[in-house]
Protein backbone atom coordinates (compact mmCIF):
# COMPACT_ATOMS: atom_id res chain seq x y z
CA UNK A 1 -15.88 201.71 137.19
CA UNK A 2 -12.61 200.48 135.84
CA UNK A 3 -11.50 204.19 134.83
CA UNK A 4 -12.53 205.08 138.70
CA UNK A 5 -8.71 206.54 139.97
CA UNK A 6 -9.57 205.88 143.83
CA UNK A 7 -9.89 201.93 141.81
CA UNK A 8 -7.62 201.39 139.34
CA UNK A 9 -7.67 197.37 139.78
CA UNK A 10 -10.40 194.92 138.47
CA UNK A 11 -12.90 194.93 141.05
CA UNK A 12 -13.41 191.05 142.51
CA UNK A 13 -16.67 190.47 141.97
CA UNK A 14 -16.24 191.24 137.97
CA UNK A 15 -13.57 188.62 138.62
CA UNK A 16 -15.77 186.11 140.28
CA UNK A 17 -18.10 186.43 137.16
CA UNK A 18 -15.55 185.94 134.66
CA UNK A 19 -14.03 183.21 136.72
CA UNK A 20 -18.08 181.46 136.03
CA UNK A 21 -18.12 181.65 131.97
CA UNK A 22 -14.19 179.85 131.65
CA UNK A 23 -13.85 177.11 129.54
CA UNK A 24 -14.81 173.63 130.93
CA UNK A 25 -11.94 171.55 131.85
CA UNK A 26 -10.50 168.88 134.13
CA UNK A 27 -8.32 171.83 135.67
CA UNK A 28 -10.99 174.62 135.73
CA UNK A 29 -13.36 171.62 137.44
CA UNK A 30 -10.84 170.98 140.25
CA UNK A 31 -11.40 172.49 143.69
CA UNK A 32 -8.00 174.42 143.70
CA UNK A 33 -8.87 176.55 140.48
CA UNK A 34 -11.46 178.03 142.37
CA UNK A 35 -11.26 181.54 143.46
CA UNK A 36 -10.35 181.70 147.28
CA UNK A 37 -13.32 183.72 148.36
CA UNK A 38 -15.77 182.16 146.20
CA UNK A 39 -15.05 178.69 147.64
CA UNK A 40 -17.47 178.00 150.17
CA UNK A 41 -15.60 174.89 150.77
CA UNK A 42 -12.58 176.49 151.38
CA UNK A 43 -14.38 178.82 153.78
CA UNK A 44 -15.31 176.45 155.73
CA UNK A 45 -12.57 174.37 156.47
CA UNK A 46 -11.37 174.32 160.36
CA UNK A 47 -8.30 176.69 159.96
CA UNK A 48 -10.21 179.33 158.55
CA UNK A 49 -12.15 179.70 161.22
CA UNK A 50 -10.30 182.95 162.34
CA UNK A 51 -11.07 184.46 158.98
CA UNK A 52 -15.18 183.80 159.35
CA UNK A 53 -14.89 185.07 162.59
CA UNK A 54 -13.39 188.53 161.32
CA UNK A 55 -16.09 188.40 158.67
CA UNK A 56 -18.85 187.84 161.07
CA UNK A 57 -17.91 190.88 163.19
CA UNK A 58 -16.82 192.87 160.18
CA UNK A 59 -19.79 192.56 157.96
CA UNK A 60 -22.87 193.76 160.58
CA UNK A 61 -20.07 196.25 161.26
CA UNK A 62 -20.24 198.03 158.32
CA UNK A 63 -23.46 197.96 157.44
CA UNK A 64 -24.62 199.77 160.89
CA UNK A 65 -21.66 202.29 159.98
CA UNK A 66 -23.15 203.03 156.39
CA UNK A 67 -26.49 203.17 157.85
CA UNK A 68 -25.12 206.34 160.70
CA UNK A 69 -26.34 203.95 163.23
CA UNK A 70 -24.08 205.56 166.26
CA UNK A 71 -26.11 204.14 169.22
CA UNK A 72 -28.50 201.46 170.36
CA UNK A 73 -30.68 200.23 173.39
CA UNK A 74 -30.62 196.76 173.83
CA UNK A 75 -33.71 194.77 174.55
CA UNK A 76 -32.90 190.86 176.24
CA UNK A 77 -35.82 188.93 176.58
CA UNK A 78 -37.76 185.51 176.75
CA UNK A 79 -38.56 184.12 172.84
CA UNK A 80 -41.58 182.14 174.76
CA UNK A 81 -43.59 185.30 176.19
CA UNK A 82 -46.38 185.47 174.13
CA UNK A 83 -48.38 188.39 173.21
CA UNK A 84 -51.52 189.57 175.40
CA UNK A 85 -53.75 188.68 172.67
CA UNK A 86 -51.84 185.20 172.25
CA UNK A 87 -51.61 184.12 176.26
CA UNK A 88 -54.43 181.51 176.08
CA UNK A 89 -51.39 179.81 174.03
CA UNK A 90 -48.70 179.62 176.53
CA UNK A 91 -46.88 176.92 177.40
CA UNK A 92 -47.76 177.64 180.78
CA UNK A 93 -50.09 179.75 183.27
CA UNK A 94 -46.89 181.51 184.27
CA UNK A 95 -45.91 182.17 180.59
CA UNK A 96 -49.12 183.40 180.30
CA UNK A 97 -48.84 185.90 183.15
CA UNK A 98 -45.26 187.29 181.74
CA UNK A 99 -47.30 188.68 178.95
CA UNK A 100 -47.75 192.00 179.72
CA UNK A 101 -44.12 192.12 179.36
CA UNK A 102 -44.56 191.84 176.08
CA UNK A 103 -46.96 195.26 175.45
CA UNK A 104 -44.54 196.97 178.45
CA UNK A 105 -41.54 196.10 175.50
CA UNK A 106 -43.64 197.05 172.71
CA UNK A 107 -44.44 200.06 174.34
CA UNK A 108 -40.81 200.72 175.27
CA UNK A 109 -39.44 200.44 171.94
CA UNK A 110 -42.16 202.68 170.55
CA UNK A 111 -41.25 205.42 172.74
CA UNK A 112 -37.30 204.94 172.43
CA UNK A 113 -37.50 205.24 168.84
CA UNK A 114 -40.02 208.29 168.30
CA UNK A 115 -36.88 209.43 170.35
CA UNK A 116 -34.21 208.08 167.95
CA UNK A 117 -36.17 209.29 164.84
CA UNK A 118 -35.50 213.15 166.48
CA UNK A 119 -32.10 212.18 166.56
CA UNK A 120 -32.64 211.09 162.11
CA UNK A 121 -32.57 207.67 163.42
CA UNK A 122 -28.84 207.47 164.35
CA UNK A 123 -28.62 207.44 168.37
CA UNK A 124 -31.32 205.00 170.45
CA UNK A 125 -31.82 202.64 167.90
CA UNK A 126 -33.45 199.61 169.30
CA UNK A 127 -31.35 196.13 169.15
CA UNK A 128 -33.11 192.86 169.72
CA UNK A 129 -32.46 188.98 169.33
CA UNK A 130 -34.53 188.99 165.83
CA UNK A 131 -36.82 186.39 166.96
CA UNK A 132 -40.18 186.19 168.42
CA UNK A 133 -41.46 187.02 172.36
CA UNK A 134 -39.91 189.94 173.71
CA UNK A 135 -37.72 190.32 170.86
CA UNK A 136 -40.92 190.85 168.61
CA UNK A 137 -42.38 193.10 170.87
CA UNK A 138 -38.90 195.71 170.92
CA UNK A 139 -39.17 195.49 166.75
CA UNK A 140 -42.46 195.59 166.65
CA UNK A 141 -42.70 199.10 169.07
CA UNK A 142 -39.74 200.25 166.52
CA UNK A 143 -42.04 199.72 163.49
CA UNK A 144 -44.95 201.25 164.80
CA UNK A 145 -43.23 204.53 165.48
CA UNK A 146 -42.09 204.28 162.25
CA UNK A 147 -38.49 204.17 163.04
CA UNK A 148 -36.07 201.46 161.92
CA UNK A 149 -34.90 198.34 164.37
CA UNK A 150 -31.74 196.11 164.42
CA UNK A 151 -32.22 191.85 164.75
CA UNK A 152 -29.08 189.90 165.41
CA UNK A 153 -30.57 186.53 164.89
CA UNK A 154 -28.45 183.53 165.56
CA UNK A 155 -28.65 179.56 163.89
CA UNK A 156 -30.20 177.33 166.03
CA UNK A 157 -30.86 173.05 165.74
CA UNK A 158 -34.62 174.60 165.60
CA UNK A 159 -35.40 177.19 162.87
CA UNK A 160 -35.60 180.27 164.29
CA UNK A 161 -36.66 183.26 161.36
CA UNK A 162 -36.11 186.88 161.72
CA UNK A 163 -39.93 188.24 163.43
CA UNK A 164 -41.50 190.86 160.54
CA UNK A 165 -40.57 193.52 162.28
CA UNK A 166 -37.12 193.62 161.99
CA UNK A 167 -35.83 196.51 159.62
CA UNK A 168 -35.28 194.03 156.66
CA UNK A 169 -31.33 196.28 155.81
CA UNK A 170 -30.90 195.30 159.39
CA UNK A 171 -31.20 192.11 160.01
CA UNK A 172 -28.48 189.75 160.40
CA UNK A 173 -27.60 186.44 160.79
CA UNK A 174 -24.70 184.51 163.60
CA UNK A 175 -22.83 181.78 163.64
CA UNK A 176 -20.75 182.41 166.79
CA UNK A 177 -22.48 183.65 169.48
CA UNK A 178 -19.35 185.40 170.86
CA UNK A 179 -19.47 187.94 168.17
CA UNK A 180 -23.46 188.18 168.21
CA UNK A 181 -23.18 189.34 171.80
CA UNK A 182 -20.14 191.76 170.88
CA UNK A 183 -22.52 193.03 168.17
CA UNK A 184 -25.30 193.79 171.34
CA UNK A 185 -22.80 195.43 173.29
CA UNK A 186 -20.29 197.58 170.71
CA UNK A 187 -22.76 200.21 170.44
CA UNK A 188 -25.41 199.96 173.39
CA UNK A 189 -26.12 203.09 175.66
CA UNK A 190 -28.49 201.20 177.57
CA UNK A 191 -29.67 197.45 178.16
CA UNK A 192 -33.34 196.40 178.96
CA UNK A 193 -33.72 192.81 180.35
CA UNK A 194 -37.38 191.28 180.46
CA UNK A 195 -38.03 188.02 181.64
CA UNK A 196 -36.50 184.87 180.19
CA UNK A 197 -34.54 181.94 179.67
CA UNK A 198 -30.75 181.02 179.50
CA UNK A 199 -30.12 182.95 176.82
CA UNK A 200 -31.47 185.84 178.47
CA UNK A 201 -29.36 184.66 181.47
CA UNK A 202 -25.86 184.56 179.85
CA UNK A 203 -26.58 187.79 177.75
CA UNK A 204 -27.33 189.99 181.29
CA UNK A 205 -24.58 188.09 183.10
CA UNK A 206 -22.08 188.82 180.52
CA UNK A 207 -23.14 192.37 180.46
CA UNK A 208 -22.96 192.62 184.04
CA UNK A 209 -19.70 191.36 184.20
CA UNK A 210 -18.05 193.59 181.69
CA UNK A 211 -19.95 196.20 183.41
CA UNK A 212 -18.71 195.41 186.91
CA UNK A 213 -15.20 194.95 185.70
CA UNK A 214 -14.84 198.01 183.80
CA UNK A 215 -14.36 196.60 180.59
CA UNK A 216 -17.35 198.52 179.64
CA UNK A 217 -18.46 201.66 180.54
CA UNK A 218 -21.30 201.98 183.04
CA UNK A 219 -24.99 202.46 181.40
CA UNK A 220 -28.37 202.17 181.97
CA UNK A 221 -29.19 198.51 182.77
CA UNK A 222 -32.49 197.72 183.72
CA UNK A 223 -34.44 194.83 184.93
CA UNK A 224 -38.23 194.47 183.96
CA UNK A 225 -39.91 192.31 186.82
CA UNK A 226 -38.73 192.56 190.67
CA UNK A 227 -40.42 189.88 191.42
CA UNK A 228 -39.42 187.54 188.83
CA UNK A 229 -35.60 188.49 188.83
CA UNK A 230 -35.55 189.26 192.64
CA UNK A 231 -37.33 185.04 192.85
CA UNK A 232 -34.48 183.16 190.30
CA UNK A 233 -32.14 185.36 191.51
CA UNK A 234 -31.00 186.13 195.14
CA UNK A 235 -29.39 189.13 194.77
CA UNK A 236 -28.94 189.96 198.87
CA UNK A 237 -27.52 186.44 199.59
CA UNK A 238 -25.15 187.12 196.91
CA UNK A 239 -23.65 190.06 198.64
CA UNK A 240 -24.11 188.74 202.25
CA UNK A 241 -21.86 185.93 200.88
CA UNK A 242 -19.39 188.30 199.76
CA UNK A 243 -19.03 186.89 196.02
CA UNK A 244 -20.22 190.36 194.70
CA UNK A 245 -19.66 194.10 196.44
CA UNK A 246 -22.22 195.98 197.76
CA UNK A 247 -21.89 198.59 195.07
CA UNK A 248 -22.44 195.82 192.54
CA UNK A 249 -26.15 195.92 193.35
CA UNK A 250 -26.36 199.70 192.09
CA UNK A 251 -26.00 198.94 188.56
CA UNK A 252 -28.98 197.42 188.07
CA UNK A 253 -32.63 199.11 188.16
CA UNK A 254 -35.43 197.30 188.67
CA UNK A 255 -39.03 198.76 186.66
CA UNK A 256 -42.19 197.28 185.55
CA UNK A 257 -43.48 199.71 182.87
CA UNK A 258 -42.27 201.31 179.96
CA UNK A 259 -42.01 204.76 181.74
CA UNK A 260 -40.55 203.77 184.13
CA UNK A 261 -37.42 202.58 181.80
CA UNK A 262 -37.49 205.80 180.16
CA UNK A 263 -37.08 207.75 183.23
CA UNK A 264 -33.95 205.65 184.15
CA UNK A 265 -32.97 206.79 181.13
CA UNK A 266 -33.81 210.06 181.12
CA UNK A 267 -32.44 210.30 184.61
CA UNK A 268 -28.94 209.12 183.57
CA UNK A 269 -25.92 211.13 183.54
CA UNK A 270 -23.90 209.83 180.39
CA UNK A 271 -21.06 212.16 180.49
CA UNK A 272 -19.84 211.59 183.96
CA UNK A 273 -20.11 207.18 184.37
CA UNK A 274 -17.25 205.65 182.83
């Protein structure tokens, strides 16, 4: 590769292997010999935090891009929604009645990426949290139609591993959750949101938000569950108190199946909402 004219320098990771095999001495032992980007200690300290920032958002970044993946549909959803076949294990009865959520998601997914796979997998690829619940069920539909599916897991205090459905090429890892949402949004022309938790919460808030305040442009974004997200949520008194426009209520489309979400999306007139 060295006589490669678009590289005409030593590449850095031959250096990083010479840098192993030096001679071992008091100076080649101290921290300040080592290579800057090998040193994980370096990395981490406090004022490099804007450069592990950059990297976080840079590295899922170019993977997608050498992958062609142009487009997504995001999929927000409760980690503790079990499966049908797994509802007698619920935390609670309630839990246990969100689970057809989970075969509406699978279902969902399935259909959105026979879709994508017309499209040689590069628009409508589905993008998920990485970790179980709903988030399974969006892979999971992905895998089944044979199509590949984004995870952008995130460290928790609890272990939380990728679910085996994630396209293995595709699934990544957070530290910040600022760039992990970024990652959700960057490429999504439409969001799904099924029952769940805070995180679920904060991720459709701050997508609603950028949505309302056009610092995104206006896409599908649909709610599975009226009456779940129409009994947390009081949408009416919101807008009877003023704190949100009227108009802000037409951005969001309440379903409860799978075909239902497609329609929406079907129905949607990309070219002309901005």
């Amino acid at each position: 590769m060295k006589d490669d004219p678009t590289h005409p320098f030593r590449r850095s990771h031959e250096d990083a292997k010479t840098a192993k095999s030096i001679p071992d001495t008091p100076q080649t032992r101290a921290p300040a010999y080592r290579l800057a980007y090998t040193d994980v200690d370096f990395m981490m300290r406090e004022e490099l935090r804007p450069v592990r920032l950059q990297l976080e958002l840079l590295k899922p970044q170019l993977i997608m891009d050498e992958r062609g993946i142009e487009s997504t549909i995001v999929m927000f959803g409760g980690a503790r929604i079990p499966a049908p076949a797994n509802k007698d294990s619920a935390k609670t009865p309630y839990l246990a009645e969100l689970s057809h959520y989970y075969e509406e998601a699978r279902l969902f997914a399935k259909a959105m990426t026979q879709r994508s796979m017309q499209e040689y997998g590069r628009e409508f690829v589905i993008c998920t949290g990485g970790g179980p619940g709903v988030m399974e069920a969006g892979n999971r539909g992905a895998h089944e139609a044979g199509g590949q599916s984004i995870g952008l897991n995130i460290v928790l205090p609890h272990e939380q591993a990728p679910n085996e459905f994630v396209t293995p090429d595709l699934s990544f890892n957070f530290h910040y959750f600022a760039i992990r949402k970024m990652h959700f949004l960057m490429r999504a022309k439409a969001i799904c949101v099924f029952p769940g938790g805070f995180g679920t919460l904060d991720e459709m808030f701050e997508a609603l938000t950028l949505i309302q305040t056009k610092r995104m442009a206006k896409i599908p974004f649909i709610l599975f569950g009226r009456d779940f997200w129409c009994e947390i949520i009081n949408w009416e008194r919101l807008k009877e108190a003023g704190t949100i426009s009227p108009e802000d209520l037409d951005l969001v489309s309440f379903v409860e199946t799978a075909e239902e979400a497609v329609a929406v999306i079907d129905g949607w007139d990309y070219e002309n909402c901005s």
